[in-house]
Structures are given as structure tokens and as C-alpha cells.
PDB file of N, CA and C in Angstrom:
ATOM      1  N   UNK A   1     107.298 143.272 118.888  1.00  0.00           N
ATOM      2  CA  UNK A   1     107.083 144.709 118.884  1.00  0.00           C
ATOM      3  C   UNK A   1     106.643 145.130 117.481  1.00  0.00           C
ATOM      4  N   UNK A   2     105.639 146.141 117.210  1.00  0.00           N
ATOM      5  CA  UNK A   2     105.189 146.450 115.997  1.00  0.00           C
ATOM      6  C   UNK A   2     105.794 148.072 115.616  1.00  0.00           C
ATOM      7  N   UNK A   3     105.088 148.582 114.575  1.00  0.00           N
ATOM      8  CA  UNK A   3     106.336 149.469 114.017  1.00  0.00           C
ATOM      9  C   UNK A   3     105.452 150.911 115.261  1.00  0.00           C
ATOM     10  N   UNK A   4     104.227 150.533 115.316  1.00  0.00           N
ATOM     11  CA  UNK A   4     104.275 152.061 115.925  1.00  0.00           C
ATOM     12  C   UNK A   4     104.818 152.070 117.519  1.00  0.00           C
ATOM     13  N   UNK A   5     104.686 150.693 117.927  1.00  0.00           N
ATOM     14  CA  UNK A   5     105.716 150.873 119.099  1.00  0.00           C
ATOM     15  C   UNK A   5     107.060 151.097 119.111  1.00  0.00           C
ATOM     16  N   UNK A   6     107.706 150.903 118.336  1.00  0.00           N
ATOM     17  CA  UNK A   6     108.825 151.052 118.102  1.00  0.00           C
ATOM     18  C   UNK A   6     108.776 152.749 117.350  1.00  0.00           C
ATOM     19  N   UNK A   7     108.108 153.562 116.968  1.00  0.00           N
ATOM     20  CA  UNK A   7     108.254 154.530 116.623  1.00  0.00           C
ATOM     21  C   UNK A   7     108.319 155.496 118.102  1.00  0.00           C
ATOM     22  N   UNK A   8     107.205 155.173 118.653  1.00  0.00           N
ATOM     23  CA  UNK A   8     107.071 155.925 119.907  1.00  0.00           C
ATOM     24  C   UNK A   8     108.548 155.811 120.718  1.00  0.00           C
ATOM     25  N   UNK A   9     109.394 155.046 120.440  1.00  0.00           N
ATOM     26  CA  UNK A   9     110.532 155.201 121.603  1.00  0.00           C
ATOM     27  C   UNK A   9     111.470 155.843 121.158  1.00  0.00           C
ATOM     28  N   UNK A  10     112.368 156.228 121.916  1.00  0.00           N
ATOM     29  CA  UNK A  10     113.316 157.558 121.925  1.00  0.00           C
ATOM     30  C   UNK A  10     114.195 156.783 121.670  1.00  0.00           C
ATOM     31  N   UNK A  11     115.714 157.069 120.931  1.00  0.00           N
ATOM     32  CA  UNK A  11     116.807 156.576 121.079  1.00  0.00           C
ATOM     33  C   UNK A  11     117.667 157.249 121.952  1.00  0.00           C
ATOM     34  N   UNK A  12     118.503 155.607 122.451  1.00  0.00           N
ATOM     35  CA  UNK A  12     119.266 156.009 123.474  1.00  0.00           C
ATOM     36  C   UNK A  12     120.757 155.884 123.483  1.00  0.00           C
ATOM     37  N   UNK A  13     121.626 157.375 124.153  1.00  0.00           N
ATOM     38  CA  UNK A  13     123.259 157.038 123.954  1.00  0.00           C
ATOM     39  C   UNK A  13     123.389 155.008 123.867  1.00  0.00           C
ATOM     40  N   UNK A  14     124.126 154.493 122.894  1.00  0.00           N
ATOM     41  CA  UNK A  14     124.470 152.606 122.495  1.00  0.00           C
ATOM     42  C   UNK A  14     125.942 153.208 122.099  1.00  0.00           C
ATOM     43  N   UNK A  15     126.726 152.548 122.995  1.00  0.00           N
ATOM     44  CA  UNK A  15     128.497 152.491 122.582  1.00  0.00           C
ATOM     45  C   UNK A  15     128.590 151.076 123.263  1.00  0.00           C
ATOM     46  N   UNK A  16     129.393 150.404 122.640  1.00  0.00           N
ATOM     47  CA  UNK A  16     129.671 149.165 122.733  1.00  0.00           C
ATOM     48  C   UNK A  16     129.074 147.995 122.376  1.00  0.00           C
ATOM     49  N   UNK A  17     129.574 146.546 122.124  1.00  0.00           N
ATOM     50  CA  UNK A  17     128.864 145.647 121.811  1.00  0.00           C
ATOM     51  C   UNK A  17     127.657 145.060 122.387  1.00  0.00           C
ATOM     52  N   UNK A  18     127.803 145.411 123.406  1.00  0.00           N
ATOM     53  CA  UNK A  18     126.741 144.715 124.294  1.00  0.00           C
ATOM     54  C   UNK A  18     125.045 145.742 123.785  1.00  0.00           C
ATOM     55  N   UNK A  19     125.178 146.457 122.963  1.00  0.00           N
ATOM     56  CA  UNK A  19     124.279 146.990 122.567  1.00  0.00           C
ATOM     57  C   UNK A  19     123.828 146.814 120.975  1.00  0.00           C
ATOM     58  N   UNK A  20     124.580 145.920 120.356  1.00  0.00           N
ATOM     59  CA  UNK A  20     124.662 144.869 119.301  1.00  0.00           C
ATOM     60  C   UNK A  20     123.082 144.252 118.854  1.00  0.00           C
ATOM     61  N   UNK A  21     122.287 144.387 118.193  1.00  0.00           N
ATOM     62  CA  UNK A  21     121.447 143.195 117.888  1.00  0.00           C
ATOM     63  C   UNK A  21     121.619 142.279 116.740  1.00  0.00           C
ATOM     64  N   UNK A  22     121.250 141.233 116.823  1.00  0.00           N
ATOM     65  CA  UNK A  22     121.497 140.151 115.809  1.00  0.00           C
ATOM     66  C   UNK A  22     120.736 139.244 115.721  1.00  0.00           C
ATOM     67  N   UNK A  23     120.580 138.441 114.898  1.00  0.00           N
ATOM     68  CA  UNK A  23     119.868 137.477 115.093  1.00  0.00           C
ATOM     69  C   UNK A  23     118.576 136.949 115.135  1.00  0.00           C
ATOM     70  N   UNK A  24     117.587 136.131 115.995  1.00  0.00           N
ATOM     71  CA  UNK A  24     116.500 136.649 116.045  1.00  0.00           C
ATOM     72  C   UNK A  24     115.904 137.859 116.245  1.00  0.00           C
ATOM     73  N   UNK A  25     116.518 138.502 117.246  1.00  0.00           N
ATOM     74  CA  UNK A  25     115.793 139.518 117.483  1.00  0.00           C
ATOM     75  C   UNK A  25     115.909 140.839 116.592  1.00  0.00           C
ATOM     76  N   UNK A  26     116.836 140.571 115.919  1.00  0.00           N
ATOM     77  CA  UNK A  26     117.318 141.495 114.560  1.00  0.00           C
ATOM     78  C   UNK A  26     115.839 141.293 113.747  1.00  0.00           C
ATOM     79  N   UNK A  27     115.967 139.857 113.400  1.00  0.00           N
ATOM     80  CA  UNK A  27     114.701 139.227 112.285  1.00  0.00           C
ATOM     81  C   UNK A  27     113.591 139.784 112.782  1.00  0.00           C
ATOM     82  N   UNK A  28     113.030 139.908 113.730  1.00  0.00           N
ATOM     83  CA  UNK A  28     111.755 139.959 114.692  1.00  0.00           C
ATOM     84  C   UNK A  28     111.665 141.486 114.222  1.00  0.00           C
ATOM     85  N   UNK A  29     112.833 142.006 114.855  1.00  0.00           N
ATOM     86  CA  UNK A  29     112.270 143.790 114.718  1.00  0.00           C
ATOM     87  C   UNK A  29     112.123 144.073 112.830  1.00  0.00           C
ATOM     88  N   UNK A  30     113.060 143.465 112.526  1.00  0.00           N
ATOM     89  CA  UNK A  30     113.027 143.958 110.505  1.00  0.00           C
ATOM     90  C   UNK A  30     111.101 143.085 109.685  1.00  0.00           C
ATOM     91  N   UNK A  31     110.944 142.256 110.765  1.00  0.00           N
ATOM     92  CA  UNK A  31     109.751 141.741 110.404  1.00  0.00           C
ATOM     93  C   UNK A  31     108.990 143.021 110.319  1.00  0.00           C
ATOM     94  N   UNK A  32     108.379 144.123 111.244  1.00  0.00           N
ATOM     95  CA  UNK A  32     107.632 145.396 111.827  1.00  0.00           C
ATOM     96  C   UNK A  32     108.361 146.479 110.685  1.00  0.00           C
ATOM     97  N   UNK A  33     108.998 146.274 110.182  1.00  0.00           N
ATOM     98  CA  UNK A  33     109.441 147.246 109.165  1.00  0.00           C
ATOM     99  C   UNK A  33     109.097 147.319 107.594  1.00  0.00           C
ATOM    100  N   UNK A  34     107.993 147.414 107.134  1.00  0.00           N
ATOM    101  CA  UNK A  34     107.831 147.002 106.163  1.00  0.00           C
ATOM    102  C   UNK A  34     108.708 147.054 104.754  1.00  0.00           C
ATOM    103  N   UNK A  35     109.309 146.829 103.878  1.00  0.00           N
ATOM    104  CA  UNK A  35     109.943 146.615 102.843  1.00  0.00           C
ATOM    105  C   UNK A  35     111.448 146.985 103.231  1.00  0.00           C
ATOM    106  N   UNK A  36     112.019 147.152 104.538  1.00  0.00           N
ATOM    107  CA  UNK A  36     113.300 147.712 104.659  1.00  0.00           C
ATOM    108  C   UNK A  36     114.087 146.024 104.867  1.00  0.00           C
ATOM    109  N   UNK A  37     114.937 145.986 104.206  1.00  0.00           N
ATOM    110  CA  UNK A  37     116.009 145.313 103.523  1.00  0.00           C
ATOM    111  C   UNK A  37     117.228 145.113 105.289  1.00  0.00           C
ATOM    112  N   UNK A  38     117.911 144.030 105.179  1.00  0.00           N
ATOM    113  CA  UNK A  38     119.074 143.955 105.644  1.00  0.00           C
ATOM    114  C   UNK A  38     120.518 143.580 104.864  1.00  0.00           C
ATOM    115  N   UNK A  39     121.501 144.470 105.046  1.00  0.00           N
ATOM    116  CA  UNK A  39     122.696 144.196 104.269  1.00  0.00           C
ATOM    117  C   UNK A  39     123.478 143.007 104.571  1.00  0.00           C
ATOM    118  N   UNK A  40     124.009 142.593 103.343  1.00  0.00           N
ATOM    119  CA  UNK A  40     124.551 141.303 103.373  1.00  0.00           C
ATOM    120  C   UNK A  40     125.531 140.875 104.660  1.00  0.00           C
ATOM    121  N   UNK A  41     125.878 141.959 105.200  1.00  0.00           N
ATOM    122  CA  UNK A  41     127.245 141.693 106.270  1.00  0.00           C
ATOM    123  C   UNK A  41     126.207 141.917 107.809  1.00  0.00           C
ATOM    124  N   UNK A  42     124.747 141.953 107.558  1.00  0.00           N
ATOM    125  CA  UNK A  42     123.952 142.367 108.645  1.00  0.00           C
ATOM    126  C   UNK A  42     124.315 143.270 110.080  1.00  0.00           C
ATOM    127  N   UNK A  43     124.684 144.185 108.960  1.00  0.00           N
ATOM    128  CA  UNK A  43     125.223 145.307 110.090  1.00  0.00           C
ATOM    129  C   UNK A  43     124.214 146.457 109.714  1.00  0.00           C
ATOM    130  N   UNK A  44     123.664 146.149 108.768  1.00  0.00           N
ATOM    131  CA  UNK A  44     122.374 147.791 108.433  1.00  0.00           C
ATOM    132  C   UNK A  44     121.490 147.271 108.022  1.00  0.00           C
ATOM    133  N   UNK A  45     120.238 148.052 108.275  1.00  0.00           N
ATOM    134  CA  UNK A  45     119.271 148.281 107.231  1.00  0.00           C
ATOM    135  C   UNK A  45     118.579 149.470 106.163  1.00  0.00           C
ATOM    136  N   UNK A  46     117.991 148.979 105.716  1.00  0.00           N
ATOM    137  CA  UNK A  46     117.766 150.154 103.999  1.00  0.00           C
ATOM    138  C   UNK A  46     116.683 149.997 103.610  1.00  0.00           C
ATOM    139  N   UNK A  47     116.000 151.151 103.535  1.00  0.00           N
ATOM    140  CA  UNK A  47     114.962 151.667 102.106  1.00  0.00           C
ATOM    141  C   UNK A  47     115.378 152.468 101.657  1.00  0.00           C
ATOM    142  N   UNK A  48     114.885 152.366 100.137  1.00  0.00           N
ATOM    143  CA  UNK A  48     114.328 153.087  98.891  1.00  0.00           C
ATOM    144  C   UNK A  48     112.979 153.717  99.317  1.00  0.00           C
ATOM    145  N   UNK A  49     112.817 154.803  99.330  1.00  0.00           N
ATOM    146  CA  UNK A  49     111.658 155.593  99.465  1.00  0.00           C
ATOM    147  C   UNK A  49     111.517 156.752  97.650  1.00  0.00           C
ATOM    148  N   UNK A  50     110.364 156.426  97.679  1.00  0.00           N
ATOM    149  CA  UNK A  50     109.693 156.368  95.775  1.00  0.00           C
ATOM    150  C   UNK A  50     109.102 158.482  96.253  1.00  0.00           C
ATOM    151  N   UNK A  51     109.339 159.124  95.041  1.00  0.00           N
ATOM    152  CA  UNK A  51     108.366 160.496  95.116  1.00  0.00           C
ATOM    153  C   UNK A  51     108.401 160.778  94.060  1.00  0.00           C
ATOM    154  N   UNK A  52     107.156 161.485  93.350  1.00  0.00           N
ATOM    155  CA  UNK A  52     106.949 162.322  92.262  1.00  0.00           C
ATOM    156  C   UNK A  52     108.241 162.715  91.435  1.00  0.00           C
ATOM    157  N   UNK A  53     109.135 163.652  92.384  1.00  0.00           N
ATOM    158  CA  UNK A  53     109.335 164.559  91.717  1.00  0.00           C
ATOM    159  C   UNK A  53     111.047 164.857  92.818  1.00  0.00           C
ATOM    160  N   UNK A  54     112.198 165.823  92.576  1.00  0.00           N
ATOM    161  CA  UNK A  54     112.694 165.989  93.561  1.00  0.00           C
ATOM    162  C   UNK A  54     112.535 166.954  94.524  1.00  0.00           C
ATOM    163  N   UNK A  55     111.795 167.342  94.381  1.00  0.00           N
ATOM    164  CA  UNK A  55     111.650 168.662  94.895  1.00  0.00           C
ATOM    165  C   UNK A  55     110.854 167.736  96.756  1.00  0.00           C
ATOM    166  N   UNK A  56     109.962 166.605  96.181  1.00  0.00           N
ATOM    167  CA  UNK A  56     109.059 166.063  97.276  1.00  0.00           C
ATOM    168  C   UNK A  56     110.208 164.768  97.929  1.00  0.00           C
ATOM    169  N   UNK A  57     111.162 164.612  97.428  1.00  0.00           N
ATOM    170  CA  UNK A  57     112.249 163.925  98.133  1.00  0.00           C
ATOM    171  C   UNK A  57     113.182 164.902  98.773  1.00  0.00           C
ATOM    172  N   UNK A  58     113.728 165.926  98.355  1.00  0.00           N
ATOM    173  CA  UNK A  58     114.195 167.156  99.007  1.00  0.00           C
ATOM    174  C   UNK A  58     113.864 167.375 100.698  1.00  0.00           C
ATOM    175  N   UNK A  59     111.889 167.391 100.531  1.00  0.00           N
ATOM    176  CA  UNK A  59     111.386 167.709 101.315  1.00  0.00           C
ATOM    177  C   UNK A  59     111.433 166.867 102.515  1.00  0.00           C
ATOM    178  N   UNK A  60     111.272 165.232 101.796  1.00  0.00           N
ATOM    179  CA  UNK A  60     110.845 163.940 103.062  1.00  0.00           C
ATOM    180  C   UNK A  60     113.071 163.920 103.819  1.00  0.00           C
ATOM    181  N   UNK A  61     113.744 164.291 102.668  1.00  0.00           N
ATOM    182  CA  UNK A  61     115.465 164.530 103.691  1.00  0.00           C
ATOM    183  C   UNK A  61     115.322 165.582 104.223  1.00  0.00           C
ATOM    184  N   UNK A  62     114.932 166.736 104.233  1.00  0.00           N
ATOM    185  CA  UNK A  62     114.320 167.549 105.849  1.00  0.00           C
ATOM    186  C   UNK A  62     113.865 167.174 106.949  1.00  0.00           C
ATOM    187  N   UNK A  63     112.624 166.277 106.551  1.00  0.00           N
ATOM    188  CA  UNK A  63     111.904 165.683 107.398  1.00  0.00           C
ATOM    189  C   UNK A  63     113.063 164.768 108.094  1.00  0.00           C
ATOM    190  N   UNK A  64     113.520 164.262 107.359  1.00  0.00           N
ATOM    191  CA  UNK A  64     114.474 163.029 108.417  1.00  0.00           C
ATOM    192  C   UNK A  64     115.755 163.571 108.714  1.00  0.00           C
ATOM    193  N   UNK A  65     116.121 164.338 108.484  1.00  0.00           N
ATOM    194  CA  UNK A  65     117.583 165.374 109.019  1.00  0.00           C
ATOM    195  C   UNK A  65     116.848 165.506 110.524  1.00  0.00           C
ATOM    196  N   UNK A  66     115.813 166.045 110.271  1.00  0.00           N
ATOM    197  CA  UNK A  66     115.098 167.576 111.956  1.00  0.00           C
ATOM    198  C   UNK A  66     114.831 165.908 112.594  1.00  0.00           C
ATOM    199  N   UNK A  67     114.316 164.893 112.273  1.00  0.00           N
ATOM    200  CA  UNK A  67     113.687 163.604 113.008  1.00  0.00           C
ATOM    201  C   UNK A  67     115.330 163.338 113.858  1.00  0.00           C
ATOM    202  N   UNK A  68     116.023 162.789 112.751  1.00  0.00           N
ATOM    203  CA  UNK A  68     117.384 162.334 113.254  1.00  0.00           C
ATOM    204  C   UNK A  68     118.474 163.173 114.352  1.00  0.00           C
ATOM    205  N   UNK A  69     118.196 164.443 113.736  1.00  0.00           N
ATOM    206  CA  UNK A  69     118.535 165.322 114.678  1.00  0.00           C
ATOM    207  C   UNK A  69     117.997 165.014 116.216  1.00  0.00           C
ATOM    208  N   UNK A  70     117.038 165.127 116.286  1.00  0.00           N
ATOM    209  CA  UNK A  70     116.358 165.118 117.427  1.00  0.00           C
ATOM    210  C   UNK A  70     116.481 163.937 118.585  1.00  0.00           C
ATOM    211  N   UNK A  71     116.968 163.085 117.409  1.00  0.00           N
ATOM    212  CA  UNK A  71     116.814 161.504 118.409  1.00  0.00           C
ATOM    213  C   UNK A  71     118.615 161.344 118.408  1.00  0.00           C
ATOM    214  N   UNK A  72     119.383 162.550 117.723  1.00  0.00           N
ATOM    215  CA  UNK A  72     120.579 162.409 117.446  1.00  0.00           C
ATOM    216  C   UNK A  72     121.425 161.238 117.383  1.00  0.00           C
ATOM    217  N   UNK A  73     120.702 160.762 115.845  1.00  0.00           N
ATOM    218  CA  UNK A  73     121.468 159.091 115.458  1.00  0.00           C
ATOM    219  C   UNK A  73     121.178 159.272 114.051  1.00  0.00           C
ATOM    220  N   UNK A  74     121.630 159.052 113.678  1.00  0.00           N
ATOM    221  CA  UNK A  74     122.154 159.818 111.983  1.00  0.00           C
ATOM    222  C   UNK A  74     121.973 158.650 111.193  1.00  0.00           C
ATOM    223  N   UNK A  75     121.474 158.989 109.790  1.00  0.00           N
ATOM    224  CA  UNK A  75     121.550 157.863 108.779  1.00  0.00           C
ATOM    225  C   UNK A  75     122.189 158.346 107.755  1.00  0.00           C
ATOM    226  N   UNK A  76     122.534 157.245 107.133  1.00  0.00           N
ATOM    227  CA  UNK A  76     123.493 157.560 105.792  1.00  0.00           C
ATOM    228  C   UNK A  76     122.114 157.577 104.739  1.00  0.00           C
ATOM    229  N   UNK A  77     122.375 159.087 103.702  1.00  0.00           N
ATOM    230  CA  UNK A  77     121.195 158.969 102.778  1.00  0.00           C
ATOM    231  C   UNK A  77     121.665 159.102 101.410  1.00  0.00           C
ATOM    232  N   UNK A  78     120.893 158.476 100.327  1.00  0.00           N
ATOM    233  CA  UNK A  78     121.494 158.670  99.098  1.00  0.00           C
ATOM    234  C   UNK A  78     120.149 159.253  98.455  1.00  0.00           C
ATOM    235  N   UNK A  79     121.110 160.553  97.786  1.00  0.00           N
ATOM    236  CA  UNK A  79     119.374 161.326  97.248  1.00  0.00           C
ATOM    237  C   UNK A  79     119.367 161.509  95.806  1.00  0.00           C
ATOM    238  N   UNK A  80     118.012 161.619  94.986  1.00  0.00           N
ATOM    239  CA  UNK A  80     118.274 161.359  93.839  1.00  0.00           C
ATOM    240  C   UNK A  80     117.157 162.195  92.949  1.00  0.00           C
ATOM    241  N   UNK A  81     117.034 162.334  91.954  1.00  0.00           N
ATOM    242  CA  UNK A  81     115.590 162.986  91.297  1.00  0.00           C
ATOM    243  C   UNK A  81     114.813 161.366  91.627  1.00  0.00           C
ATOM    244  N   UNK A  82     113.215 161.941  92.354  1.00  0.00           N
ATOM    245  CA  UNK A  82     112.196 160.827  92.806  1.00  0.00           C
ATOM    246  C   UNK A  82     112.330 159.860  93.752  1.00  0.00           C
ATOM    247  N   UNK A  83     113.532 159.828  94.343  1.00  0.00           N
ATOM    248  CA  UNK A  83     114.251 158.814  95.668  1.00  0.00           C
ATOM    249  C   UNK A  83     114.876 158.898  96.517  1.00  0.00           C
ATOM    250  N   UNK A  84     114.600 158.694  97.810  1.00  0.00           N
ATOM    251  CA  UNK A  84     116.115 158.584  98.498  1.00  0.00           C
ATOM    252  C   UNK A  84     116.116 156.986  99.434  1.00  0.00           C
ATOM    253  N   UNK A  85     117.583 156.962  99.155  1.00  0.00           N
ATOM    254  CA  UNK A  85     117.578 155.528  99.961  1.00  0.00           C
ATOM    255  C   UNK A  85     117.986 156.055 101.398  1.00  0.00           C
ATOM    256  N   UNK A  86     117.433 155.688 102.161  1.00  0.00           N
ATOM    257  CA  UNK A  86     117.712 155.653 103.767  1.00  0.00           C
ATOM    258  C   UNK A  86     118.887 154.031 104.445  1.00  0.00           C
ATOM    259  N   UNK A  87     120.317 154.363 104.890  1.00  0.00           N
ATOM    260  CA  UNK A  87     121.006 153.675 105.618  1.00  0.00           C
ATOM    261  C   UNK A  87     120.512 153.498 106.879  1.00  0.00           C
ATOM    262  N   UNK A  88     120.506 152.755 107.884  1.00  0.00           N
ATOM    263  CA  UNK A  88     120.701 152.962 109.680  1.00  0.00           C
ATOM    264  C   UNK A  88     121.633 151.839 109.949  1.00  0.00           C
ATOM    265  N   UNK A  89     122.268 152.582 110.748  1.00  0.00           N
ATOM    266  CA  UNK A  89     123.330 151.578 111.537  1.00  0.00           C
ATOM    267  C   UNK A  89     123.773 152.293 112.398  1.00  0.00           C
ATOM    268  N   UNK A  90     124.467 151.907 113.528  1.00  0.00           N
ATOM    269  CA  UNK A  90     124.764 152.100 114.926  1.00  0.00           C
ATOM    270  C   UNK A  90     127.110 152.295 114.815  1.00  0.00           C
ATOM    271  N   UNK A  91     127.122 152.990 114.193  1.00  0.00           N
ATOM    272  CA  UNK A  91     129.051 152.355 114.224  1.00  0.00           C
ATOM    273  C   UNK A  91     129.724 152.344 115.661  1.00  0.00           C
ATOM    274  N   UNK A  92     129.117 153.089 116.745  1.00  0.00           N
ATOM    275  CA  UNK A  92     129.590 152.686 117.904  1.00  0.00           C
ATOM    276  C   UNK A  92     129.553 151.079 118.620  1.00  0.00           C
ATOM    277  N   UNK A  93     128.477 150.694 117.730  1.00  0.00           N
ATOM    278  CA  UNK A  93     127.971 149.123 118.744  1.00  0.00           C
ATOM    279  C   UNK A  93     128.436 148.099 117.425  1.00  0.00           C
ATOM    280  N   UNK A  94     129.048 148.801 116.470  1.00  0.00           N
ATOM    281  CA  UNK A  94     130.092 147.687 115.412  1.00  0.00           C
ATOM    282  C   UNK A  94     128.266 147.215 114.449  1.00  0.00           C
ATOM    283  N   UNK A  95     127.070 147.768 114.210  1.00  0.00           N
ATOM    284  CA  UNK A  95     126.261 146.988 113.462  1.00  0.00           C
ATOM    285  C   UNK A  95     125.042 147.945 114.334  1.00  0.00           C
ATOM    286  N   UNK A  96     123.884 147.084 113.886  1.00  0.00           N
ATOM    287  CA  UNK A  96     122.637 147.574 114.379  1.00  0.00           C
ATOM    288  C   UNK A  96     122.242 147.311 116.005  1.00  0.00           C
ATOM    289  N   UNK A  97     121.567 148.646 116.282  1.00  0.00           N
ATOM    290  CA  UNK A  97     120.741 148.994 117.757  1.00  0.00           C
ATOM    291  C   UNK A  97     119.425 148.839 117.994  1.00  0.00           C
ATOM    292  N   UNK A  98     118.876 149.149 118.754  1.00  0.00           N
ATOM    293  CA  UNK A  98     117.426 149.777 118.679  1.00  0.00           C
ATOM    294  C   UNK A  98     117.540 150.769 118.189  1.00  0.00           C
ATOM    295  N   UNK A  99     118.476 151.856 118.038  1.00  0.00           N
ATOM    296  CA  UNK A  99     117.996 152.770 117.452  1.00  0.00           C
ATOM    297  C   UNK A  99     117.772 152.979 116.380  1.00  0.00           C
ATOM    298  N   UNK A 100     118.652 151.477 115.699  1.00  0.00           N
ATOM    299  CA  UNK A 100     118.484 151.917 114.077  1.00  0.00           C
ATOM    300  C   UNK A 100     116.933 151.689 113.821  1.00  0.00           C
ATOM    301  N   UNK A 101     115.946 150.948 114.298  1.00  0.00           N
ATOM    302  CA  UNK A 101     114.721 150.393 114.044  1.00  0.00           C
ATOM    303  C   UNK A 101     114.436 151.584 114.908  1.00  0.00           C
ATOM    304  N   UNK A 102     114.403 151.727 115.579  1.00  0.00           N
ATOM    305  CA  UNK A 102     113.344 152.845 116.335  1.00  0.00           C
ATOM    306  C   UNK A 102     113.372 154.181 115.656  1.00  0.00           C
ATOM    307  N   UNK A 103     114.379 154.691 114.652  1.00  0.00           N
ATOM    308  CA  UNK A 103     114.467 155.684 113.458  1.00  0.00           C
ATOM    309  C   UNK A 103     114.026 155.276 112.232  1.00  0.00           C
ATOM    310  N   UNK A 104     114.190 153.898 112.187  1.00  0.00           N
ATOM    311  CA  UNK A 104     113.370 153.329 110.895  1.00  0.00           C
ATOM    312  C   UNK A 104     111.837 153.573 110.942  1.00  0.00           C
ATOM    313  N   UNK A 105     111.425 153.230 111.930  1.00  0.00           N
ATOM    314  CA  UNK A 105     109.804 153.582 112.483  1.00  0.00           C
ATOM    315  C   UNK A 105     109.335 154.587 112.065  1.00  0.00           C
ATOM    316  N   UNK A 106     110.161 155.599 112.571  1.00  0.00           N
ATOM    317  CA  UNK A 106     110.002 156.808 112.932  1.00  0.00           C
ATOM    318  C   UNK A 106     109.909 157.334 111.263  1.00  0.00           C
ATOM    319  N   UNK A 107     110.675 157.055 110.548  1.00  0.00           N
ATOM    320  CA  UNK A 107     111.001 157.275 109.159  1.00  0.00           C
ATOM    321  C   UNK A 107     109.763 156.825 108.533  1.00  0.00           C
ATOM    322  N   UNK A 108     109.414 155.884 108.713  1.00  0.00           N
ATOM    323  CA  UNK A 108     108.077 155.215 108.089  1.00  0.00           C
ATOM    324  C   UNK A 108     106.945 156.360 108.349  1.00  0.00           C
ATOM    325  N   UNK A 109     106.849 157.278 109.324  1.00  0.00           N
ATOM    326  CA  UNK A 109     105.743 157.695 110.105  1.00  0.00           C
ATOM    327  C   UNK A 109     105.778 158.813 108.950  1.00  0.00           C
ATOM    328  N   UNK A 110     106.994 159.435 109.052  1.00  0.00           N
ATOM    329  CA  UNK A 110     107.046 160.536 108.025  1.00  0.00           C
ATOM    330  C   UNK A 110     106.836 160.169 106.631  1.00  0.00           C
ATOM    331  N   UNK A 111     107.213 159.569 105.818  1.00  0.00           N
ATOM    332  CA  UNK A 111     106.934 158.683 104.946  1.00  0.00           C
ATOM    333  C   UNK A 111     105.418 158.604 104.422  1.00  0.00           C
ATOM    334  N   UNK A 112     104.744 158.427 105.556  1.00  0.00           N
ATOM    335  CA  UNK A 112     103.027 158.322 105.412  1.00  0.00           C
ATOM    336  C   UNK A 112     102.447 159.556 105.344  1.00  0.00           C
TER     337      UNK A 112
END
């Protein structure tokens, strides 16, 4: 799957393990993600997203509040003068979903 397919899909209510990814197919989807990172305990993934100024990072955590909102699956963000790092992870399914990649996508889109 590539990132704009994975942007186009909606996220969906994931409670429980069985909604877990790992593994290859973890690797496969973080392949379609360009520069986003997996954490050492491979339960998340992360970017650093770069801006001018804060005022234009301000703007792109709007953008992904109203995105996240919408697909209602939340990321952990750390904001900064010229940066924000973007978290995704799933804590109902104990680690990562589709949704965390299918908001990562989605994040990328805005991003551009």
C-alpha cells in the first residue's frame, strides 16, 4: 500500500489486540511513510516536521487537531518555535493500527 492510499482511508473504531499491527506488515506500511521513525518498544510512530517560523507550526497543529478530529484518533504532539513532532499510536489495541498510518498519511498530505 502507498501513502496516498493509505491517506484516502478513514479510520476505524480498533479496541483490542486483534487490531494490533506488527511486524512485517508494520515494516511494509512505515516503508510508504516517508522519514517517520518507529519507537524502540514498536508501539508508535514519529515525525519531526521542520517550519520557518512558529507562527507556520502553530498553523500545520490546527491543521492536524481539525484532521484528527475528524477521523477521531488523536496524536500526541510536541510543539516548539519551527517544529512539531507528531506521535501515533492506537492505546486501545496496546501499540499501532491502521489508523495510526492512515493519520500519518493524512498528516503528510497536510504537510505538503
Amino acid at each position: 500500500m502507498d501513502i496516498k492510499e493509505l491517506a484516502q482511508q478513514r479510520c476505524l473504531p480498533r479496541r483490542g489486540e486483534e487490531h494490533l499491527i506488527d511486524g512485517d506488515e508494520r515494516d511494509e506500511l512505515l516503508r510508504a511513510l516517508p522519514g517517520w521513525t518507529l519507537s524502540d518498544d514498536g508501539k508508535m510512530i514519529s515525525k519531526d516536521f521542520r517550519f520557518e517560523d512558529f507562527h507556520r507550526s502553530i498553523g500545520f497543529v490546527n491543521a492536524v487537531a481539525f484532521m484528527a478530529n475528524r477521523e477521531d484518533h488523536h496524536p500526541d504532539l510536541e510543539v516548539g518555535y519551527g517544529h512539531c513532532r507528531v506521535h501515533w499510536s492506537t492505546h486501545d489495541v496496546g501499540g499501532l493500527s491502521m489508523n495510526d498510518f492512515v493519520c500519518a498519511a493524512k498528516v503528510e498530505g497536510l504537510f505538503a
